[in-house]
N, C-alpha and C. Protein backbone atom coordinates (compact mmCIF):
# COMPACT_ATOMS: atom_id res chain seq x y z
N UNK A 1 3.28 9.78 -27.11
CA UNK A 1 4.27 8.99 -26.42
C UNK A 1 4.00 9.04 -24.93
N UNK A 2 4.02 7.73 -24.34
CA UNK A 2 3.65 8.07 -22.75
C UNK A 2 4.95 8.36 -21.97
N UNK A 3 4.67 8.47 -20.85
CA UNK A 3 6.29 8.43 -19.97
C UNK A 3 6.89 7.66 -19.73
N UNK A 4 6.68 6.65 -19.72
CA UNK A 4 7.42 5.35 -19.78
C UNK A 4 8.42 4.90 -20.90
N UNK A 5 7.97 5.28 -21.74
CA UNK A 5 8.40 5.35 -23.17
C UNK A 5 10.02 6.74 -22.96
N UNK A 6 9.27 7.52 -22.73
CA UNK A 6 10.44 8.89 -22.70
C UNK A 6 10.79 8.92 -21.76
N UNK A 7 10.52 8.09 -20.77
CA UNK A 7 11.50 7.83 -19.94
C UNK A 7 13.47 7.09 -19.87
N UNK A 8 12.73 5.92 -21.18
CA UNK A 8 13.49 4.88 -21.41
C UNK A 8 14.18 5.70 -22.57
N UNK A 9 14.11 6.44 -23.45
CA UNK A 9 14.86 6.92 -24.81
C UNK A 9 15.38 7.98 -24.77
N UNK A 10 15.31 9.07 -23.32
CA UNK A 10 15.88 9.64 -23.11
C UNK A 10 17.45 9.79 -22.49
N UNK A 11 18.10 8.59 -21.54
CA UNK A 11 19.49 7.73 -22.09
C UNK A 11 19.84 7.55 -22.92
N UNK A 12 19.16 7.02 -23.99
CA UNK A 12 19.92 6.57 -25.25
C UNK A 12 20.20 7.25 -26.13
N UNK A 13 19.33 8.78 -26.23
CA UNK A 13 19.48 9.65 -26.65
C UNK A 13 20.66 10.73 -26.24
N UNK A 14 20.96 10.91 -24.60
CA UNK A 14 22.08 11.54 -24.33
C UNK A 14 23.37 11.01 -24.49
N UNK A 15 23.39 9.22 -24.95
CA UNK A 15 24.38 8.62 -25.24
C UNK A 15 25.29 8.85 -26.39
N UNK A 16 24.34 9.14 -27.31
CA UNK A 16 24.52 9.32 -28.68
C UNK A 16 24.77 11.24 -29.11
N UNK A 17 24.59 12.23 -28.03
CA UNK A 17 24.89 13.15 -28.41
C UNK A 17 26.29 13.53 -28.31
N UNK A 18 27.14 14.43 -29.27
CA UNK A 18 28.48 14.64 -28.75
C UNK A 18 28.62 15.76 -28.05
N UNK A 19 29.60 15.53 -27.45
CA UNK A 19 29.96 16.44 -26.43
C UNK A 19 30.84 17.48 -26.73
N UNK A 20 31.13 18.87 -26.11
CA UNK A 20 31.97 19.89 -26.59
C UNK A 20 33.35 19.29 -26.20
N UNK A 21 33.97 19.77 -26.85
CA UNK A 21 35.66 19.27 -27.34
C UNK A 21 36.26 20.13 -25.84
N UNK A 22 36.53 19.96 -24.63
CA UNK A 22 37.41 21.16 -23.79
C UNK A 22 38.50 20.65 -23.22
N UNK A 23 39.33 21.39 -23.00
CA UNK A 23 40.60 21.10 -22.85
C UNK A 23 40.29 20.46 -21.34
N UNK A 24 41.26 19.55 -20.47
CA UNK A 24 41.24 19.19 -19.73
C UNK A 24 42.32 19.64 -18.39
N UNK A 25 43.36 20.08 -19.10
CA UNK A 25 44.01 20.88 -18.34
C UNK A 25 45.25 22.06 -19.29
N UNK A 26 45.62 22.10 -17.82
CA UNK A 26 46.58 23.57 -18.96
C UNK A 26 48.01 23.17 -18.61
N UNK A 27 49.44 23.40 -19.26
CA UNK A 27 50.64 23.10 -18.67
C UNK A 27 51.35 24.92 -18.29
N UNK A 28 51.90 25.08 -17.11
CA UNK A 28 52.57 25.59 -17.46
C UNK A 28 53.68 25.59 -16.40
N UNK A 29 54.86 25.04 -17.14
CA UNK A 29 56.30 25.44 -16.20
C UNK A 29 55.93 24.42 -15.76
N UNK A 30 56.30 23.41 -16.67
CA UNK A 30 55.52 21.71 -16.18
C UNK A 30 54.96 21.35 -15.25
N UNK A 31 54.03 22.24 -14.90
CA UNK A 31 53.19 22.30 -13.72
C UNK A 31 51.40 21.56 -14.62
N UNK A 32 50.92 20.32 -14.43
CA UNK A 32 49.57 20.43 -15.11
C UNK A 32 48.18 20.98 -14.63
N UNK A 33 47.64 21.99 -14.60
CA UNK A 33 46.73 22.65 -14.06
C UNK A 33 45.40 21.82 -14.32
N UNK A 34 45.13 21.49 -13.90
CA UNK A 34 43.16 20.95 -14.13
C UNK A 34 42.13 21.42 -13.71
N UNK A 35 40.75 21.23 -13.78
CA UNK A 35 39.68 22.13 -13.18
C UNK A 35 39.47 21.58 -11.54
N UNK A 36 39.59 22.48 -10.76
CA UNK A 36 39.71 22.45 -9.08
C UNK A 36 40.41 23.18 -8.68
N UNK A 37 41.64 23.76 -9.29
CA UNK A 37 42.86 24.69 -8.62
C UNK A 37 42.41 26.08 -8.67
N UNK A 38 42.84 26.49 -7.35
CA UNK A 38 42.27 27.66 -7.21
C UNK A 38 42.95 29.04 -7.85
N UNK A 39 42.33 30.17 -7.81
CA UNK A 39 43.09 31.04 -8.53
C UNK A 39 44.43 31.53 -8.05
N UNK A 40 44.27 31.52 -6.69
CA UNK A 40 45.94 31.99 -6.05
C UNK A 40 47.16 30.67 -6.36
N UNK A 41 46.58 29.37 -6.72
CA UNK A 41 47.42 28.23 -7.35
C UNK A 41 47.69 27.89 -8.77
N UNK A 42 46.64 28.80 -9.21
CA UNK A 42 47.06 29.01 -10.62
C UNK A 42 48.06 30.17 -11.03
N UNK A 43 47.93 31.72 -10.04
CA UNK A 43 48.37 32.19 -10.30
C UNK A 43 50.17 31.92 -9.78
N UNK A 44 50.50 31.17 -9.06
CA UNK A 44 51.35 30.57 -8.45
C UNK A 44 52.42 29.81 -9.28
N UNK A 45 51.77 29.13 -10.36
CA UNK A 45 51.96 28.04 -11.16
C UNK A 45 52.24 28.13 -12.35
N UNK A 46 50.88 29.94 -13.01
CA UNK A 46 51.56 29.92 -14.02
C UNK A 46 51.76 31.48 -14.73
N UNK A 47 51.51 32.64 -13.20
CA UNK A 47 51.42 33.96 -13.16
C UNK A 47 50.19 34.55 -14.25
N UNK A 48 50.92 35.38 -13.97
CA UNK A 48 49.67 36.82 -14.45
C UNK A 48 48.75 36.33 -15.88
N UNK A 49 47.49 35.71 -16.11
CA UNK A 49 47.04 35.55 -17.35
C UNK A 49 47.59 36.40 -18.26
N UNK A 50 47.35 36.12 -19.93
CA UNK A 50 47.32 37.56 -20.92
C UNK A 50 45.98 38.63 -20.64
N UNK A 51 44.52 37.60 -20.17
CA UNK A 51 43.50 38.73 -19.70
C UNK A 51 42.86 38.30 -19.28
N UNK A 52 42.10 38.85 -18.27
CA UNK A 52 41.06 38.52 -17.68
C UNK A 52 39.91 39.25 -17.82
N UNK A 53 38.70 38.64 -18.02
CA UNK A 53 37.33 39.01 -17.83
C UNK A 53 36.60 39.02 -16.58
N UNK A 54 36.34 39.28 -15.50
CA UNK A 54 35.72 38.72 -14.43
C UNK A 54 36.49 37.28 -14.11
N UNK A 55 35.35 36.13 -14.35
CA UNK A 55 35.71 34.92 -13.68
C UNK A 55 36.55 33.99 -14.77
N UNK A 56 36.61 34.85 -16.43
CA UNK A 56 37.81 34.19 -17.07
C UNK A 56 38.25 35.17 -17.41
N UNK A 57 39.64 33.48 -17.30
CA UNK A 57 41.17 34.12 -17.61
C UNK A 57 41.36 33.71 -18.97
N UNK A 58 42.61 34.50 -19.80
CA UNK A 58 43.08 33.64 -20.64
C UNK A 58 44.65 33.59 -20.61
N UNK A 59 44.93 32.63 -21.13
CA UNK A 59 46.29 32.13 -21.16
C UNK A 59 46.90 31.84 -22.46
N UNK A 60 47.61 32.72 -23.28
CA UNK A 60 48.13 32.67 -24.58
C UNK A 60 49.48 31.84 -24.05
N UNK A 61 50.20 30.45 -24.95
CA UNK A 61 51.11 30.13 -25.16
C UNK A 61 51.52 29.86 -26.51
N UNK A 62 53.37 30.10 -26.55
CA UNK A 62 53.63 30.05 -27.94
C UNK A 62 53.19 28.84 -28.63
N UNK A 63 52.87 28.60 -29.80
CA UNK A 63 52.90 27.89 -30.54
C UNK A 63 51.42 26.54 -30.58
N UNK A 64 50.27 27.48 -29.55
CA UNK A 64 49.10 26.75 -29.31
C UNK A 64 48.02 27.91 -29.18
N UNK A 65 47.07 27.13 -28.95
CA UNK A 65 45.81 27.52 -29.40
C UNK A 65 45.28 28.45 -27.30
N UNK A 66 44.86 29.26 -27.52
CA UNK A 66 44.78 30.22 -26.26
C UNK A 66 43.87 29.04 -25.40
N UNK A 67 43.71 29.16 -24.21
CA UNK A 67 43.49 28.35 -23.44
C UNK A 67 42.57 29.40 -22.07
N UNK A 68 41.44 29.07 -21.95
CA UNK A 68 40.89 30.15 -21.04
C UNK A 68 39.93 29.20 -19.75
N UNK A 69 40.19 29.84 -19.00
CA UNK A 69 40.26 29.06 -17.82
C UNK A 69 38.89 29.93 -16.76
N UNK A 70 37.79 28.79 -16.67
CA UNK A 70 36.53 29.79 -16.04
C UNK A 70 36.61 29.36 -14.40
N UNK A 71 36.35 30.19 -13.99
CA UNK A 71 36.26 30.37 -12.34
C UNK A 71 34.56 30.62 -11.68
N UNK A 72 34.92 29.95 -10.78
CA UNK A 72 33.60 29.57 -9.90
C UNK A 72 33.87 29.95 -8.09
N UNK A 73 33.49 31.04 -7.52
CA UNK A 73 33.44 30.58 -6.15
C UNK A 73 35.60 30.88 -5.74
N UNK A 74 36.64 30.99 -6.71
CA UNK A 74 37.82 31.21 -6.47
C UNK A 74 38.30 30.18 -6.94
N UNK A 75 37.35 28.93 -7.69
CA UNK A 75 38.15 27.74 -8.11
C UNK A 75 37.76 27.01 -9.65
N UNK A 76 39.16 27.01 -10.00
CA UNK A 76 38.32 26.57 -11.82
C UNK A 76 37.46 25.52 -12.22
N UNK A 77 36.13 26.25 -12.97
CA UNK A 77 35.23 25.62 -12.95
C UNK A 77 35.59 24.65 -14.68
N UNK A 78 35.69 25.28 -15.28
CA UNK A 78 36.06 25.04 -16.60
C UNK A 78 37.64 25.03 -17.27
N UNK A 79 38.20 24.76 -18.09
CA UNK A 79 39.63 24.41 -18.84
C UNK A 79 39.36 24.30 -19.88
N UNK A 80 39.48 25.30 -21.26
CA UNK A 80 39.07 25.19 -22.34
C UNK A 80 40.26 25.69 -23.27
N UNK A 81 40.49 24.82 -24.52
CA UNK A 81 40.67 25.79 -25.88
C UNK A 81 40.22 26.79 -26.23
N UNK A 82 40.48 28.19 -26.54
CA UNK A 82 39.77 28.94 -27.52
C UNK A 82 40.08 29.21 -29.05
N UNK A 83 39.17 29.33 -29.78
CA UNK A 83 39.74 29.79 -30.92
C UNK A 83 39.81 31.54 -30.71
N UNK A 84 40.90 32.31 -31.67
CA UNK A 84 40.81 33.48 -31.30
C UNK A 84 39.52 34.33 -31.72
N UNK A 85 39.16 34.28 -32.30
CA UNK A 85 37.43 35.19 -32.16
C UNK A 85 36.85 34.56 -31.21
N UNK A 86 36.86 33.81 -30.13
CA UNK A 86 36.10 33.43 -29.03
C UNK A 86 36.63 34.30 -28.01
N UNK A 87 37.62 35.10 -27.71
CA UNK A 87 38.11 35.78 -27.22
C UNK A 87 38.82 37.37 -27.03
N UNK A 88 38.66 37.74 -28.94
CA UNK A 88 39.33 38.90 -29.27
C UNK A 88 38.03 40.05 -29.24
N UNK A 89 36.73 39.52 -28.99
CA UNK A 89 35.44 39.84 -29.11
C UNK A 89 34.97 40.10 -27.60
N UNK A 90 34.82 41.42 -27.18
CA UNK A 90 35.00 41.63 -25.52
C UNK A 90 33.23 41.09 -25.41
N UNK A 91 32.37 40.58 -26.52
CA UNK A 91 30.86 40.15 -26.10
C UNK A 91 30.73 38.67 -26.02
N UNK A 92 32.31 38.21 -26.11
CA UNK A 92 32.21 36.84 -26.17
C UNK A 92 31.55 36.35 -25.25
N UNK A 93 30.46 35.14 -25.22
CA UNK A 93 30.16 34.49 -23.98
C UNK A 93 30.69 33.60 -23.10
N UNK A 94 32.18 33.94 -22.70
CA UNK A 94 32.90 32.84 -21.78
C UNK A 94 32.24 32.32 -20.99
N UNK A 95 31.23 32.43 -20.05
CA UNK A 95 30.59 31.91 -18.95
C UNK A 95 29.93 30.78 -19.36
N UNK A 96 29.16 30.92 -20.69
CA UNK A 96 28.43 30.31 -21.11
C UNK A 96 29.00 28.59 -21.50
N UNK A 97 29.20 27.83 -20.52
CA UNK A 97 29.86 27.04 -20.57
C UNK A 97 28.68 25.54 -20.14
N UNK A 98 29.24 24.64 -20.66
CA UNK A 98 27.97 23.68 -19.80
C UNK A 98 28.71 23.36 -18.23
């Protein structure tokens, strides 16, 4: 295949791949949190996580799925669902995020 070729099918190929499912933001105290807010505005908004790892947090609410929140630099880089073995597992790879 020349480059011209894989040049052109390499778009069409990232078009067609799916993407990971992540949460887009978090609620709390009808406050909607999204990725940009910093940690002293999160902690502001929606206090003390259930835990933190380094640069993630997590955020257990009743009646939903845990929600863990990755940090970059003091500002959230990521907003995700977890399932609980993504989290109850201290080798989990939270960082490992795209």
């Amino acid at each position: 295949m020349n480059i011209k070729c894989c040049s052109m099918l390499l778009p069409v190929l990232l078009s067609v791949m799916p993407l990971p499912a992540y949460a887009a933001s978090l609620e709390c105290n009808g406050n909607i949190i999204s990725a940009g807010i910093t940690e002293q505005d999160l902690l502001d908004a929606c206090g003390e996580p259930t835990s933190r790892d380094g640069a993630n947090w997590i955020y257990r609410r009743p009646g939903s799925l845990p929600v863990l929140v990755t940090f970059g630099n003091g500002v959230a880089m990521f907003i995700r669902d977890v399932e609980s073995e993504d989290y109850d597992s201290p080798s989990a790879p939270f960082g490992d995020h795209p």
